[in-house]
Protein backbone atom coordinates (compact mmCIF):
# COMPACT_ATOMS: atom_id res chain seq x y z
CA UNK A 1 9.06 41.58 -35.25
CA UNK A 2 11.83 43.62 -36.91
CA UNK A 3 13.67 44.07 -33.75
CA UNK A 4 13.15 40.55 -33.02
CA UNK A 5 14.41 39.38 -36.09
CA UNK A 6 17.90 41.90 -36.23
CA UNK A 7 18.12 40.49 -32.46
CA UNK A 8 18.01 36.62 -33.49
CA UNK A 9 20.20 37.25 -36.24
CA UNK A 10 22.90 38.60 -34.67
CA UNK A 11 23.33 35.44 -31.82
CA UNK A 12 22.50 33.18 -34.55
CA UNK A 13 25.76 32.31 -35.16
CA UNK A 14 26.70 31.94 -31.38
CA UNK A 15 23.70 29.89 -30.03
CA UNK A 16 25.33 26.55 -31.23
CA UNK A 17 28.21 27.49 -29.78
CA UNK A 18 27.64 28.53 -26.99
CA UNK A 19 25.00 25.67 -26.12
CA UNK A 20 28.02 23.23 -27.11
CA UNK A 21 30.44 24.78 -24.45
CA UNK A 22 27.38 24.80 -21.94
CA UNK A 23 26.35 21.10 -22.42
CA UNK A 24 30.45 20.27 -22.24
CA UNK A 25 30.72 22.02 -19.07
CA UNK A 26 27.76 20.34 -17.52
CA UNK A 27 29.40 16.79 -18.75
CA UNK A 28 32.20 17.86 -17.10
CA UNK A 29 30.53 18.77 -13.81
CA UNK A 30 28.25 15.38 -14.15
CA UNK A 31 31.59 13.68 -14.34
CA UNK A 32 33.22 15.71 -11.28
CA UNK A 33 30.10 14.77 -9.31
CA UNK A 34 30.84 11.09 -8.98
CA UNK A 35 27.51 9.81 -9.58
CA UNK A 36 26.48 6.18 -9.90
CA UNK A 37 28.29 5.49 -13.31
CA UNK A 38 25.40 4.44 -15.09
CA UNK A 39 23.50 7.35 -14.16
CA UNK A 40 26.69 9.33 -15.94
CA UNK A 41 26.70 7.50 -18.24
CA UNK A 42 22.84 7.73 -19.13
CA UNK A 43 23.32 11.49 -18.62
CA UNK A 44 26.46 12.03 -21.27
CA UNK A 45 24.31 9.90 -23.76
CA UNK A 46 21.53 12.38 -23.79
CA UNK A 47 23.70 14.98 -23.79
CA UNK A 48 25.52 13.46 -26.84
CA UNK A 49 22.50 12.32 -28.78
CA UNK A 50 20.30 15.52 -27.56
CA UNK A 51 22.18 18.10 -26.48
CA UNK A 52 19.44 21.03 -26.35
CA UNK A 53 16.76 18.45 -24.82
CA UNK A 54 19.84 17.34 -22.28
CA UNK A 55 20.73 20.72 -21.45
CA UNK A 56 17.40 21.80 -20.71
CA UNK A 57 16.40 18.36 -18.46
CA UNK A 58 20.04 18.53 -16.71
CA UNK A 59 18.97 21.74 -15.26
CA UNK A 60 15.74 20.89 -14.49
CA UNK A 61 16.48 17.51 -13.30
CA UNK A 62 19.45 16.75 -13.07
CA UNK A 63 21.94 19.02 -10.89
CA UNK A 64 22.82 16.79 -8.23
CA UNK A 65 22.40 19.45 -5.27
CA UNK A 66 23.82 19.37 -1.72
CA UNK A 67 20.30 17.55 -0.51
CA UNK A 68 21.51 17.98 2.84
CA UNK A 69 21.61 22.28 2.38
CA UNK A 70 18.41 22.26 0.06
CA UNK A 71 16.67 20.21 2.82
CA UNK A 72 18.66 21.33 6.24
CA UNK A 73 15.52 23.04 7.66
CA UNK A 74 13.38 19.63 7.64
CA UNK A 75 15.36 18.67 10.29
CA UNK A 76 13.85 18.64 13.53
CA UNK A 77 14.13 16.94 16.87
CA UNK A 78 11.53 13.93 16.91
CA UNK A 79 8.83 14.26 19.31
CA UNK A 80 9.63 12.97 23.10
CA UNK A 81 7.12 9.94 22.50
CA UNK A 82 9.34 8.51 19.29
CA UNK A 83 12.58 9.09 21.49
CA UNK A 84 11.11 7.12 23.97
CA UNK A 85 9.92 4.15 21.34
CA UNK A 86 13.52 4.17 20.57
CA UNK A 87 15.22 4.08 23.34
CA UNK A 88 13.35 1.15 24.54
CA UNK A 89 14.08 -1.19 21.47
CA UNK A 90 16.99 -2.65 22.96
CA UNK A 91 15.39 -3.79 25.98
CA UNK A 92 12.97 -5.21 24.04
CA UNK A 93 14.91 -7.21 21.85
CA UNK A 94 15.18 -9.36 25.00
CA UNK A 95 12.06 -8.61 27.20
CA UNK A 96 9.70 -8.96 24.36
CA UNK A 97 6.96 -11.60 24.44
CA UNK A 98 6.81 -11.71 20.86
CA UNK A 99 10.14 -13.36 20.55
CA UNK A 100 8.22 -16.61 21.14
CA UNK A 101 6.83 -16.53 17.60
CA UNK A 102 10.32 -18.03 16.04
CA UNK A 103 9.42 -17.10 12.41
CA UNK A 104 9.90 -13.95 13.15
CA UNK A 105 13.37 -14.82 14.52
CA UNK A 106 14.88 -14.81 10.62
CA UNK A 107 13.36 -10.99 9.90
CA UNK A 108 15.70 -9.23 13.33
CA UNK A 109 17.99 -8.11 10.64
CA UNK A 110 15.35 -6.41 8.71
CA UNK A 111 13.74 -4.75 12.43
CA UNK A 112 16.99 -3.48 13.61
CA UNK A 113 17.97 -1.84 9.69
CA UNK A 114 14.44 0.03 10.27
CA UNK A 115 15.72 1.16 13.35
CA UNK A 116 18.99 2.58 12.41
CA UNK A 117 18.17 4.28 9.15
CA UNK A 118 14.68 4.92 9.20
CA UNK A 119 14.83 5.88 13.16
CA UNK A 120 11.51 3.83 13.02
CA UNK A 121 10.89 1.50 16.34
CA UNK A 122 8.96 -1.23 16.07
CA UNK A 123 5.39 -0.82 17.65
CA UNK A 124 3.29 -3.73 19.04
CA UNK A 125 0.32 -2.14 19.75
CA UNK A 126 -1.30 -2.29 16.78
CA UNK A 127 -4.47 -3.00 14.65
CA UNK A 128 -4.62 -2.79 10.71
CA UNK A 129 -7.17 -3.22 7.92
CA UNK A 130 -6.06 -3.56 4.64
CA UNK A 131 -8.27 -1.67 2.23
CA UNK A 132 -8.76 -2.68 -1.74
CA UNK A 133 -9.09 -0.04 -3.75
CA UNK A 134 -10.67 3.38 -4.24
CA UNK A 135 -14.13 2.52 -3.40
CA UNK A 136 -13.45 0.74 0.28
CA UNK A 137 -10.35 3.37 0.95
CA UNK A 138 -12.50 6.46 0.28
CA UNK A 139 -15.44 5.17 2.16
CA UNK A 140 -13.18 4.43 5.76
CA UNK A 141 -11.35 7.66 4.82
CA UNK A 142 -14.67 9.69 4.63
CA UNK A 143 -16.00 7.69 7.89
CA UNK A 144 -12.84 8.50 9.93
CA UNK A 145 -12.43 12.44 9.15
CA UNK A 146 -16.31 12.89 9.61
CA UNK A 147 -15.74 11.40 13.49
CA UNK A 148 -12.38 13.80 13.79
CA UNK A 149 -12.35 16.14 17.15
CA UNK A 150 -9.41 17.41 17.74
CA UNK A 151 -7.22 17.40 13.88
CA UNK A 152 -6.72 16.51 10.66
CA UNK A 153 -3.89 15.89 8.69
CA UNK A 154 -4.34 15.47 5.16
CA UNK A 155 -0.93 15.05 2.92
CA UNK A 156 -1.40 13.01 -0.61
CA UNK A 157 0.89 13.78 -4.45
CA UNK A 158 -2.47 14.32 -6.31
CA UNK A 159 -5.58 15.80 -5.64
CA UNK A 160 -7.78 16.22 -8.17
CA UNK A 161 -11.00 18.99 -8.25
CA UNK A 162 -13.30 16.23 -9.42
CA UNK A 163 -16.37 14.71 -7.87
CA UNK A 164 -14.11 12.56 -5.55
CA UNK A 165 -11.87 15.90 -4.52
CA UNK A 166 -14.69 18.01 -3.94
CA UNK A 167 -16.39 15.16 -1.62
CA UNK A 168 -12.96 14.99 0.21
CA UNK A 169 -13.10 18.79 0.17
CA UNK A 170 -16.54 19.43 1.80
CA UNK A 171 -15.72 17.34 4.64
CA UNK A 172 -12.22 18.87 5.19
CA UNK A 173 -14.12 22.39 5.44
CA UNK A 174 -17.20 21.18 7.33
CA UNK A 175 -14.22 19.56 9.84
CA UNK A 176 -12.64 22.88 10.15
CA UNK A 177 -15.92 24.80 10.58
CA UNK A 178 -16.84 22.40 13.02
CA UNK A 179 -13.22 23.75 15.17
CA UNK A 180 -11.45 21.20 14.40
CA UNK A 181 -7.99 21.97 13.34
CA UNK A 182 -7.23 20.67 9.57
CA UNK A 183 -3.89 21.25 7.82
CA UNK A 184 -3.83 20.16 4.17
CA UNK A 185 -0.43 19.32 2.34
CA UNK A 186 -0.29 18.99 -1.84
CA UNK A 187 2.96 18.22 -3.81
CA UNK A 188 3.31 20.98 -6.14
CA UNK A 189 4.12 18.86 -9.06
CA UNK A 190 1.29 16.51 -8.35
CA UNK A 191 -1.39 18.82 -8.03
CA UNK A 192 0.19 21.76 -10.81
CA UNK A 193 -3.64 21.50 -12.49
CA UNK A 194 -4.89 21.75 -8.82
CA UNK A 195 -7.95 24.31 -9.60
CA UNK A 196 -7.09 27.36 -7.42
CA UNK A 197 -10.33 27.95 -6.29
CA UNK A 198 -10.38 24.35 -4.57
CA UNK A 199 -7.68 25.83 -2.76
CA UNK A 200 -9.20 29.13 -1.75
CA UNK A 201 -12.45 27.43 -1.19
CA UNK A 202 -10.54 24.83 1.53
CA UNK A 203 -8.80 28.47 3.05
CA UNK A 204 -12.06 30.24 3.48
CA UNK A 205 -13.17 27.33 6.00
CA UNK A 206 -10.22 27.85 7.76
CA UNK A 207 -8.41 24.70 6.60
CA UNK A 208 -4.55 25.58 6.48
CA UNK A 209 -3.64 24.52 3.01
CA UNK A 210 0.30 24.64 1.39
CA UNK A 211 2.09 23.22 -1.40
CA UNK A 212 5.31 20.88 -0.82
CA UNK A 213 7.99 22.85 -2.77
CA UNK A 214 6.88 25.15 -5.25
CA UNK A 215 8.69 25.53 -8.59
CA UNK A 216 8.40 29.16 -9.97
CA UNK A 217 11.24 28.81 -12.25
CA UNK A 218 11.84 25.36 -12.98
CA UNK A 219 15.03 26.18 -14.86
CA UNK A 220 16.76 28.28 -11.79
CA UNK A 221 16.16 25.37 -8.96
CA UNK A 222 16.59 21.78 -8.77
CA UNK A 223 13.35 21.60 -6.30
CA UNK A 224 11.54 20.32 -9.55
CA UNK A 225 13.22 16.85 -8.72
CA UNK A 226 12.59 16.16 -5.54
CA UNK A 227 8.86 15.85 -5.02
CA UNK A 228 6.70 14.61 -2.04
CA UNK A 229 5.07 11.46 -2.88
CA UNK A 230 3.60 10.56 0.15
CA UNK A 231 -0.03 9.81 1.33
CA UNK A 232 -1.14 10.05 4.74
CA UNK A 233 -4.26 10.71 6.69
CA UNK A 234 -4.15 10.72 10.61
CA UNK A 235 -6.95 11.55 12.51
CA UNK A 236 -6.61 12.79 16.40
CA UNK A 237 -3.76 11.07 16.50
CA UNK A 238 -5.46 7.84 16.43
CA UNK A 239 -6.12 6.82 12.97
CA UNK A 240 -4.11 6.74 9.35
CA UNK A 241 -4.11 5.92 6.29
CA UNK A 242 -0.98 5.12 3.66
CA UNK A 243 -1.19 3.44 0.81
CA UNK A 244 -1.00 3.79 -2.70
CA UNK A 245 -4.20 5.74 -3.58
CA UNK A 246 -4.56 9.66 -4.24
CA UNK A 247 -7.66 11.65 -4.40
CA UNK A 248 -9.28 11.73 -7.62
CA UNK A 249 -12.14 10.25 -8.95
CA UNK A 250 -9.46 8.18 -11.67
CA UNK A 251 -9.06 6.17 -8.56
CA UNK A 252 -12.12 5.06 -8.27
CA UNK A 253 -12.22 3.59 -11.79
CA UNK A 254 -13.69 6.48 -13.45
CA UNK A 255 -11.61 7.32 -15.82
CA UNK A 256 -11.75 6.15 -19.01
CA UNK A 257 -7.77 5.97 -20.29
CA UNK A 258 -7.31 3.71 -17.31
CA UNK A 259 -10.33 1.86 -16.81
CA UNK A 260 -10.59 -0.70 -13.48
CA UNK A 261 -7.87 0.87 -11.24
CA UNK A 262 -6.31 -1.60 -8.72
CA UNK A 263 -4.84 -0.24 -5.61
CA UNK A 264 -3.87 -0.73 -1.90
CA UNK A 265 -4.01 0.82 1.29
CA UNK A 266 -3.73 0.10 5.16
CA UNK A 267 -5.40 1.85 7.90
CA UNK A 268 -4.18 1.99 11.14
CA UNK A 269 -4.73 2.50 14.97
CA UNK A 270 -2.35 2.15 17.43
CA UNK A 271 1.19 2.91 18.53
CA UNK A 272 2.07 3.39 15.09
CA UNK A 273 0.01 6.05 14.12
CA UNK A 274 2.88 8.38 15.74
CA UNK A 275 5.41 7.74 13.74
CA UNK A 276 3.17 8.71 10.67
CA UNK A 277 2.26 11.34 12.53
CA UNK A 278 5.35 12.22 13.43
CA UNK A 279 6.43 12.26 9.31
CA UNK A 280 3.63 14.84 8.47
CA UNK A 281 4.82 17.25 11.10
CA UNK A 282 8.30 17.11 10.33
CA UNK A 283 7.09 17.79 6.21
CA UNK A 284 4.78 20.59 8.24
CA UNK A 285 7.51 21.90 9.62
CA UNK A 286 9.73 22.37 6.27
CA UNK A 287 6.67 23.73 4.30
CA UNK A 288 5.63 26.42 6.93
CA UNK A 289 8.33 26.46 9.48
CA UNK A 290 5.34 26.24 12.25
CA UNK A 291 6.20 23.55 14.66
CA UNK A 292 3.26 21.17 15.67
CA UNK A 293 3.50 19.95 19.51
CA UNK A 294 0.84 19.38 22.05
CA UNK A 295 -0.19 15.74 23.99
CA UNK A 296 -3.55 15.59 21.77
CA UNK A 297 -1.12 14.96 18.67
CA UNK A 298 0.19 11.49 20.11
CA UNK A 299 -2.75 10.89 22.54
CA UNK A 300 -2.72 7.91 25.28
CA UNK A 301 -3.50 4.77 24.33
CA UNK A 302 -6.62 3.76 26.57
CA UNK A 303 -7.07 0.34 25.30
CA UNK A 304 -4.65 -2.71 24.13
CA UNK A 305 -5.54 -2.44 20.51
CA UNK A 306 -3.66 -5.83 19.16
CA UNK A 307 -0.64 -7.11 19.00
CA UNK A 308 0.81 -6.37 15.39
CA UNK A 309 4.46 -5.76 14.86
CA UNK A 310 4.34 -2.78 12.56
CA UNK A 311 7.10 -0.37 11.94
CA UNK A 312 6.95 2.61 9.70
CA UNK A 313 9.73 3.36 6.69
CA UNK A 314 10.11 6.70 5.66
CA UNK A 315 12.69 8.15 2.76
CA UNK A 316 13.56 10.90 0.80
CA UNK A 317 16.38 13.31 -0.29
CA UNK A 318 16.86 14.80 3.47
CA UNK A 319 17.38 11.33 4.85
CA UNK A 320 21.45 10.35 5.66
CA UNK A 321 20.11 6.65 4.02
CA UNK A 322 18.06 5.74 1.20
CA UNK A 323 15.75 3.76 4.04
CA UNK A 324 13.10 2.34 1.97
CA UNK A 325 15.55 1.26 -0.78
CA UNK A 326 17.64 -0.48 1.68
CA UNK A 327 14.45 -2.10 2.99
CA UNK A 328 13.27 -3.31 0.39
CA UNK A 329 16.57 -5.38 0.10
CA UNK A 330 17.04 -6.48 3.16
CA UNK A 331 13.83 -7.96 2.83
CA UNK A 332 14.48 -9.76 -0.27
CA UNK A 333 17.89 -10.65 0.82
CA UNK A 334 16.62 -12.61 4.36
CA UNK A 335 13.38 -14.50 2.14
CA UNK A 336 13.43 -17.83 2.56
CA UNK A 337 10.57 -19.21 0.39
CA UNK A 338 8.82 -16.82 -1.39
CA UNK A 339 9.28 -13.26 -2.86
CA UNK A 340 5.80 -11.16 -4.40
CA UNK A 341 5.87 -7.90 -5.34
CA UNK A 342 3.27 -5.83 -7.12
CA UNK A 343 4.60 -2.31 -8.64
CA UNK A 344 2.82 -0.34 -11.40
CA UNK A 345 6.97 0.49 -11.87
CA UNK A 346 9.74 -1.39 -12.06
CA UNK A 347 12.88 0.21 -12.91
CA UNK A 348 15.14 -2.02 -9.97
CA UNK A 349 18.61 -0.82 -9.68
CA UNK A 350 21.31 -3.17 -10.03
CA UNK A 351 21.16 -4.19 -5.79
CA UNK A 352 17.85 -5.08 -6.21
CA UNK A 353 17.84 -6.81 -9.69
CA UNK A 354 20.68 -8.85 -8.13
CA UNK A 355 19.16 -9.78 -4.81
CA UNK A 356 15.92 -11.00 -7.11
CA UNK A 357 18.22 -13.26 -9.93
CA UNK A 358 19.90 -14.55 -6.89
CA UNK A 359 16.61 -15.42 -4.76
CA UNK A 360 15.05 -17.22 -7.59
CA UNK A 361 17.90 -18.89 -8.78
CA UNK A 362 18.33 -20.18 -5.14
CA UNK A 363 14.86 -21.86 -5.38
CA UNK A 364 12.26 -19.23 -3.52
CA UNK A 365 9.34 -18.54 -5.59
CA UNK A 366 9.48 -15.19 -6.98
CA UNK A 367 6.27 -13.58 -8.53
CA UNK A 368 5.81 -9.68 -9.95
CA UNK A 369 3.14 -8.26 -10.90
CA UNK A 370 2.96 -5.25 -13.37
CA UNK A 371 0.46 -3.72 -15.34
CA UNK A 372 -0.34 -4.79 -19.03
CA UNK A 373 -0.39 -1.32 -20.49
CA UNK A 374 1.39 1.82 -19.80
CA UNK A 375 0.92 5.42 -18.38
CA UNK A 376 4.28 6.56 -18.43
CA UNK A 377 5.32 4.96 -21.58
CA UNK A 378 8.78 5.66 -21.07
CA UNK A 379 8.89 3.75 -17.58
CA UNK A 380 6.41 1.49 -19.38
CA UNK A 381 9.24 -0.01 -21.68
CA UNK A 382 12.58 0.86 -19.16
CA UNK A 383 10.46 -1.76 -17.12
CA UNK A 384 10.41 -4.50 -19.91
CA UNK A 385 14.30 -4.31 -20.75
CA UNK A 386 14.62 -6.12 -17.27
CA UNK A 387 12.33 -8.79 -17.94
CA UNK A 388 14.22 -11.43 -19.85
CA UNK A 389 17.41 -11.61 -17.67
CA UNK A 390 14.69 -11.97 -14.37
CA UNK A 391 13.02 -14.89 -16.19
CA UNK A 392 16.04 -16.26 -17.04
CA UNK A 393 16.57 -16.78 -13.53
CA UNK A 394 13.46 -18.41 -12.75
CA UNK A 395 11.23 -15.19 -12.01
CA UNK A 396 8.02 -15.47 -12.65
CA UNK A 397 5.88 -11.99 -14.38
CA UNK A 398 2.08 -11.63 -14.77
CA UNK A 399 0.43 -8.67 -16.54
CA UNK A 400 -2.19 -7.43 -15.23
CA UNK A 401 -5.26 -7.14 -17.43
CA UNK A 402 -8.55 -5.87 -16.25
CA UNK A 403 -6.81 -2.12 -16.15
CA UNK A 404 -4.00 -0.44 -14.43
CA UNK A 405 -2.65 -1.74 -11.22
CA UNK A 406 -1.05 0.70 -8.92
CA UNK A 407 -0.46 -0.77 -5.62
CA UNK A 408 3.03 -1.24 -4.52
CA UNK A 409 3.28 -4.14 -2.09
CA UNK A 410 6.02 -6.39 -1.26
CA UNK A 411 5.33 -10.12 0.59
CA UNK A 412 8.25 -12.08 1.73
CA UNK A 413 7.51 -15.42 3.16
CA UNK A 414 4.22 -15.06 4.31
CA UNK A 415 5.53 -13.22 7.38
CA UNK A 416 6.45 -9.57 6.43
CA UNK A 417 5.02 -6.96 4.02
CA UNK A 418 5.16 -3.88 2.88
CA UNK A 419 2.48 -1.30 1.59
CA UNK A 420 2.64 2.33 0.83
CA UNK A 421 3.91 4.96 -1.72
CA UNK A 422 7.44 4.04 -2.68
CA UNK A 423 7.89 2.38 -6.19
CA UNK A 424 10.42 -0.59 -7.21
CA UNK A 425 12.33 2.19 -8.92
CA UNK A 426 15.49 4.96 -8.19
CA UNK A 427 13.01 7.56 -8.24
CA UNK A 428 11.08 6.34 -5.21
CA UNK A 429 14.37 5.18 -3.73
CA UNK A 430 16.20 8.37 -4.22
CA UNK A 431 14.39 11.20 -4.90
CA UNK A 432 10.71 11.19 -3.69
CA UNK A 433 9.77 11.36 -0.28
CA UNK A 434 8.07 8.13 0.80
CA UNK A 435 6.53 6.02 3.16
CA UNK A 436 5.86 2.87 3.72
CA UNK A 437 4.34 0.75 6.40
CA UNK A 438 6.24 -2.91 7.43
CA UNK A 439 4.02 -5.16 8.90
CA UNK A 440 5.04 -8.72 10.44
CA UNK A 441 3.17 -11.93 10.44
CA UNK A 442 -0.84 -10.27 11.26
CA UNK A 443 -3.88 -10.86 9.53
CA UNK A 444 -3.11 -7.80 7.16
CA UNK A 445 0.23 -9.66 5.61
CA UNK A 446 -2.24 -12.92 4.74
CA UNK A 447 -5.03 -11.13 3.45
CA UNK A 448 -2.40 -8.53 0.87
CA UNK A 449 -1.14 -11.87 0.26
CA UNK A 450 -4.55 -13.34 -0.55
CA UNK A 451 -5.24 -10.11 -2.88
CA UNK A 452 -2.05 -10.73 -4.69
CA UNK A 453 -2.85 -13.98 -5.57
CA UNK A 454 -6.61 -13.17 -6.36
CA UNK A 455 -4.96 -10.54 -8.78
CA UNK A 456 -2.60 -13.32 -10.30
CA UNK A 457 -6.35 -14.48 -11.32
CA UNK A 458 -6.89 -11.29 -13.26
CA UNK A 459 -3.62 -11.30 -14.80
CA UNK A 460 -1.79 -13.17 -17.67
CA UNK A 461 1.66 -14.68 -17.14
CA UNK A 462 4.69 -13.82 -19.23
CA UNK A 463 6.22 -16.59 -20.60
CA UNK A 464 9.74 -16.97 -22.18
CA UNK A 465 8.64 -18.06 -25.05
CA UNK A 466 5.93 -15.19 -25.42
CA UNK A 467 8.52 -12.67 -24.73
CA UNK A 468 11.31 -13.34 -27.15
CA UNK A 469 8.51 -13.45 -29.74
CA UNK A 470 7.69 -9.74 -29.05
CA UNK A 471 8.16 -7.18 -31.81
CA UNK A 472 11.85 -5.81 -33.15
CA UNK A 473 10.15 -2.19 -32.50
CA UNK A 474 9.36 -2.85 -28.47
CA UNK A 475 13.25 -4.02 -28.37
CA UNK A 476 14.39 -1.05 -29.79
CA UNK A 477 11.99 0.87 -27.30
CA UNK A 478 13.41 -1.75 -24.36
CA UNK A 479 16.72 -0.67 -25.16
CA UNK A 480 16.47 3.12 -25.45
CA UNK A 481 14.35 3.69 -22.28
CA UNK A 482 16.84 1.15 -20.67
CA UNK A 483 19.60 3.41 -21.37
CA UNK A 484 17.42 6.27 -19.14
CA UNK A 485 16.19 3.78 -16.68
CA UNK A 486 19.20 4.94 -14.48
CA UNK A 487 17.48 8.86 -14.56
CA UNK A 488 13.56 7.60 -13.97
């Protein structure tokens, strides 16, 4: 402790110093970067207010990296079978019998933006089930990997080593026992209390199991920031799953912080099932750099399945566009009646918070649901600053009350919706890798848009009145996590 001591007391007098020069330099450099300038902004506050806390969360999560170097070898040629969707969407602009359906007419902008920046062609041959919550989800999940032949994949954010993860476990390694081929992707970050022994238990039975980006030294690399927040299951090619639901038996109401959880996700046969398929290989490929390729991965379709329009969006710090993000505008942007969106997050940047104020002030009906009580507090409250401009604009909130609701779904005119991972927030938009599914005018859009108003049932709505009565203390907490809103 002597030695210690002698050590400490001689750089004493520096550390101040030389932690003031070091956050200076990095204001400097946030400057130089050009960022969004509320996101500098946000950033030279902390720094100012905080500088030791800044310093320390600049570096872990902050450093605005070449994402194009950090992420260069996740690039890789799309399979022959999504080149081919592609090329054919022009022709089918014109050929197309669904063109008949003229409501569908209004939503060409959107279909052509998921073409250019998401490189995601619309597929017709399609059938979808949405699923409500963990208890329905788990159960088809369960049903469709026990019937697997050929391969599983099996990518989520969170698995937990619970009663729920070791059910999904078991079947993963009585699959792979079995011969059938079962690759396994965790987010590093999502899973960091991941019980290694799940791990090595899943290895044993021959399941190939990695982590999405590793962080060994979260002060050294900026891979701490961008983390893979995807879920998808796909099945021989034939079957998968997105949604908003992880493994863990929390999501199956079982825990008791959260209590009821509320959640959404799709499952899906059909022509679409490659492009999700084609997003867990290319995430294969950057984890292991093993390439994935064989006819059993996008098997022939033997059977006209349906005829739902669904395209799939995919995002994240490799892409040239922030897909999803732009998505989700365009689709509030062309709505011509109504707007709903449920998000257990709501940080909207200031495209989206516009494109809302302007819908609703225009005279569509525009409904959001959020939850009624936090798990990332800090989110939690950067969510409420936006509230009273929204309803001053005629947007309507409810607050969901029976426990935590997690789904992320957006419903524009009865016609098109969207279900899967990504957030209303710059995190989702910007930083995560994401993926959502877009469906148009099926069964699946009316029944998520039954659920959402079945949840409006369970939920209380947020007046004016009630709001500016809140207490001074949640303004102050409004206003502060509104200042980092731009960094969540």
């Amino acid at each position: 402790m002597t030695i210690a001591n002698d050590i400490w007391n001689t750089i004493q007098p520096y550390y101040s110093g030389i932690l003031g020069i070091s956050a200076l330099l990095i204001a400097w450099l946030i400057i130089l970067e050009n960022r969004n300038p509320s996101r500098t902004v946000a950033w030279l506050i902390i720094l100012n207010f905080l500088p030791i806390v800044g310093f320390f969360l600049y570096l872990i999560i902050g450093r605005n990296v070449r994402k194009r170097k950090l992420f260069k070898n996740k690039y890789i040629s799309n399979t022959d079978i999504i080149k081919k969707l592609a090329t054919i969407q022009t022709h089918t602009w014109d050929e197309s019998h669904f063109w008949q359906y003229p409501h569908l007419a209004s939503k060409r902008r959107l279909l052509n933006l998921m073409v250019n920046v998401s490189q995601s062609p619309f597929t017709l041959n399609n059938r979808s089930k949405v699923l409500k919550n963990g208890g329905e989800t788990f159960r088809e999940m369960m049903n469709e990997l026990s019937k697997a032949k050929h391969h599983i994949h099996f990518q989520f954010y969170i698995i937990r080593h619970d009663a729920t993860g070791n059910q999904f476990k078991q079947v993963l390694m009585d699959k792979a026992r079995e011969g059938v081929k079962v690759r396994v992707i965790y987010d590093w970050v999502g899973c960091v209390w991941l019980d290694q022994q799940y791990i090595t238990d899943l290895k044993d039975a021959g399941v190939e199991v990695i982590s999405f980006f590793p962080v060994i030294i979260p002060f050294l690399n900026n891979k701490l920031n961008y983390r893979n927040h995807r879920k998808i299951v796909v099945i021989d090619g034939k079957v998968a799953f997105v949604g908003g639901l992880n493994i863990g038996d929390e999501y199956i109401s079982k825990s008791q912080f959260f209590g009821f959880w509320r959640d959404s996700h799709i499952r899906i046969e059909g022509e679409a099932v490659y492009l999700i398929q084609n997003i867990f290989i290319k995430d294969w490929f950057f984890v292991t750099n093993q390439t994935i390729e064989g006819d059993a991965y996008y098997p022939h379709l033997e059977e006209r399945l349906g005829e739902e329009l669904i395209q799939i969006a995919s995002s994240g710090p490799d892409s040239d566009w922030e897909s999803i993000w732009q998505m989700y505008f365009t689709i509030i942007a062309t709505a011509q009646e109504k707007i709903y969106i449920t998000s257990p997050y709501f940080i909207p940047d200031d495209s989206i918070n516009m494109a809302l104020k302007t819908a609703a002030l225009s005279g569509i009906d525009v409904r959001i649901l959020l939850p009624a009580r936090p798990d990332h507090k800090i989110v939690f409250w950067g969510s409420r600053s936006y509230i009273q401009e929204l309803l001053e604009a005629g947007v309507r909130f409810y607050l969901y009350q029976p426990g935590f609701v997690h789904a992320k779904i957006l419903l524009v005119d009865g016609v098109v919706a969207s279900i899967g991972t990504a957030n209303v927030d710059i995190r989702s938009f910007q930083h995560n890798f994401e993926v959502n599914a877009v469906l148009y005018n099926s069964n699946s859009v009316y029944k998520l848009e039954e659920d959402f108003f079945n949840d409006l049932l369970d939920s209380k709505e947020l007046t004016m009145e009630e709001h500016l009565r809140r207490p001074w203390h949640s303004r102050v907490k409004e206003s502060v996590c509104r200042l980092l809103s731009p960094l969540l």
